[in-house]
Protein backbone atom coordinates (compact mmCIF):
# COMPACT_ATOMS: atom_id res chain seq x y z
CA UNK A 1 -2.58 -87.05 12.03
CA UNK A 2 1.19 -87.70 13.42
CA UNK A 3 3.69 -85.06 12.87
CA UNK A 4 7.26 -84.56 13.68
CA UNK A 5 8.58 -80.94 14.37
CA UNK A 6 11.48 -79.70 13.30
CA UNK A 7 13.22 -76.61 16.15
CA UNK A 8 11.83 -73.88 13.76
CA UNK A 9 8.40 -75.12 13.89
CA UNK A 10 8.68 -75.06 18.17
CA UNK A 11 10.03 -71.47 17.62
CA UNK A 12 7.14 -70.17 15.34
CA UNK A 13 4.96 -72.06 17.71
CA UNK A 14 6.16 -69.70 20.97
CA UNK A 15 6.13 -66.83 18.73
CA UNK A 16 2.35 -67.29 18.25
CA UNK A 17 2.43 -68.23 14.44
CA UNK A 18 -1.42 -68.75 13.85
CA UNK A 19 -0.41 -71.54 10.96
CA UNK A 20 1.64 -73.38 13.48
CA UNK A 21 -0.99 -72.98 16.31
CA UNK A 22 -3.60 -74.42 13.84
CA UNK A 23 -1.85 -77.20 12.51
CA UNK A 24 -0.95 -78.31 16.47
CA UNK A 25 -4.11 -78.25 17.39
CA UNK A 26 -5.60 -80.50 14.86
CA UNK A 27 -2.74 -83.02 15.43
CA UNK A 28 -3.41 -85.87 17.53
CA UNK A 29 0.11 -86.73 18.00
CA UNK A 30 2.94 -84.74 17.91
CA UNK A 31 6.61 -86.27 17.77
CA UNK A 32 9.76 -84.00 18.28
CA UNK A 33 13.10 -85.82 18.03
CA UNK A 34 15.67 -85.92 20.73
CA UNK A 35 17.68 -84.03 18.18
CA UNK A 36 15.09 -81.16 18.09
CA UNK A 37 15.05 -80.80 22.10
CA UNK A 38 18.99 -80.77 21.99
CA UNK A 39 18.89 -77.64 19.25
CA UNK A 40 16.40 -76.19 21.85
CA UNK A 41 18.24 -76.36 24.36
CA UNK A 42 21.38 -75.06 22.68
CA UNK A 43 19.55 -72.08 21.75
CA UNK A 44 18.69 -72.02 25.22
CA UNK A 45 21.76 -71.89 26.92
CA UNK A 46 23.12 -69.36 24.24
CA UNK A 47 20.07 -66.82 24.71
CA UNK A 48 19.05 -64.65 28.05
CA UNK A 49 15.85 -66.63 29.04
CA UNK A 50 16.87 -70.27 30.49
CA UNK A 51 14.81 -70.15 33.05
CA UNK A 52 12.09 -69.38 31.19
CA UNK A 53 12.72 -71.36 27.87
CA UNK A 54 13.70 -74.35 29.91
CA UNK A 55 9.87 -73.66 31.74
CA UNK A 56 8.50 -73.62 28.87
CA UNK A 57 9.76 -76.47 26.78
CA UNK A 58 9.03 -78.28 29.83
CA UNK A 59 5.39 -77.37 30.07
CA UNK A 60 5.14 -78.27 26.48
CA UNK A 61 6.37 -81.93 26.35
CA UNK A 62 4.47 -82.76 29.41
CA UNK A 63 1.29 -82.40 27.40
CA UNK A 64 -0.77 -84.62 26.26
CA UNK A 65 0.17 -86.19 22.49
CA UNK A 66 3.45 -84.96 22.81
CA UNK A 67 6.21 -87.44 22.59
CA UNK A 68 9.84 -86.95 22.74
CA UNK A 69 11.48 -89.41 20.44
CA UNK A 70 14.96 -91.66 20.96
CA UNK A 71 16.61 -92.62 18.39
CA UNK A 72 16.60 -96.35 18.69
CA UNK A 73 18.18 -99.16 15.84
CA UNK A 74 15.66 -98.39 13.14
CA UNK A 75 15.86 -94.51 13.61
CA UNK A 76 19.77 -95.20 13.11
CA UNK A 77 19.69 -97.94 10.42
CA UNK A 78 17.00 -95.46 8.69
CA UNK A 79 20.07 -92.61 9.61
CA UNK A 80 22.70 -94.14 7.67
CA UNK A 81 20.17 -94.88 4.44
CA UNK A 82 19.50 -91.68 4.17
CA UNK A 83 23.51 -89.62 4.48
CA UNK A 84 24.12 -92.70 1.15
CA UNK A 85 21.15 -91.68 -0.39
CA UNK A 86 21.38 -87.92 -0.16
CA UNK A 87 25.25 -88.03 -0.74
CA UNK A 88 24.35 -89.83 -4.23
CA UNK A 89 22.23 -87.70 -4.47
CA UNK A 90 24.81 -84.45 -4.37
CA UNK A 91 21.78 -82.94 -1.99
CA UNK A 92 23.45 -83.18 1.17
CA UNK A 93 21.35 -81.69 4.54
CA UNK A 94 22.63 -80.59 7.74
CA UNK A 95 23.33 -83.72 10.56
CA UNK A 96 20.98 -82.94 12.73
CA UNK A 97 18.08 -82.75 9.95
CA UNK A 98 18.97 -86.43 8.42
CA UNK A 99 18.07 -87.60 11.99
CA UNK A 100 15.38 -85.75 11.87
CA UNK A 101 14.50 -87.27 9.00
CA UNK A 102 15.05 -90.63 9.59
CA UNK A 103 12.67 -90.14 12.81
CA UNK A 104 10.01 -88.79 10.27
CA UNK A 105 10.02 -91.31 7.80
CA UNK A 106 10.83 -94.70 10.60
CA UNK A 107 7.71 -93.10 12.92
CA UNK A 108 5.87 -93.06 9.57
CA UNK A 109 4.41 -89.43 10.34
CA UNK A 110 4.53 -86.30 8.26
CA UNK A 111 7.35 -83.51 8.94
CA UNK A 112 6.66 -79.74 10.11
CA UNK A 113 9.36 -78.20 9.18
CA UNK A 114 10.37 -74.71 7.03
CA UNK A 115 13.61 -75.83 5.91
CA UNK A 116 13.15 -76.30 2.12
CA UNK A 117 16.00 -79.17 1.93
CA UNK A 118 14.00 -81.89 3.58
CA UNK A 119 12.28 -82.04 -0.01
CA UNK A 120 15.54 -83.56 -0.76
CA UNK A 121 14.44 -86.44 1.26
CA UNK A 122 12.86 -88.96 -1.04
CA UNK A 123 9.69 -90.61 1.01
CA UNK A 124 8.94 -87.65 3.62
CA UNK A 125 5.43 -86.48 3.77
CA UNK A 126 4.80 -82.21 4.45
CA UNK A 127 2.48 -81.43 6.72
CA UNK A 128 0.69 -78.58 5.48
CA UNK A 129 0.37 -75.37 7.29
């Protein structure tokens, strides 16, 4: 199984959330959008553990079946569908979670996430957990 992680999945994860551990472990390949690493790092440089957060997220994308993922001309094509789609919609997410989104959906995989609004998203696939 592919999924993409949204930030609060990568929290829960270094919090120890059994559910989250689970569902990593059975996952071949694990996607987290440049987007996602950004939001980390905010949090980051906001917090009173850099060193060790920075460490940490480090450790983590170095493993194997992790893959950080750049937006390239699909991810962004696949961007601007979905701010039309959801604005027609009147379900509007936040910025950062349409590209999140679009990396979901373009990288055809299925979306940790506990933000409720991505079922907004027509198309995108749950991952269960």
């Amino acid at each position: 199984m592919r999924i993409c992680i949204d930030t609060n999945i990568y929290s829960a994860l270094k919090n120890g959330d059994s559910g989250i551990i689970d569902l990593l472990e059975n996952t071949h390949e694990i996607l987290i959008p440049i987007v996602v690493i950004g939001e980390l790092y905010a949090g980051f440089y906001i917090g009173s553990r850099l060193k060790e957060n920075l460490k940490e997220l480090d450790q983590f994308l170095n493993m194997p079946g992790i893959y950080a993922v750049k937006p390239d001309r699909e991810i962004a094509e696949r961007y601007g569908m979905l701010i039309k789609i959801l604005k027609e919609q009147g379900t509007p997410i936040p910025t950062n979670d349409v590209w999140i989104a679009a990396t979901t959906l373009e990288k055809g995989a299925k979306l940790a996430s506990y933000d409720a609004h991505f079922n907004n998203v027509p198309g995108i696939a749950k991952a269960i957990f």
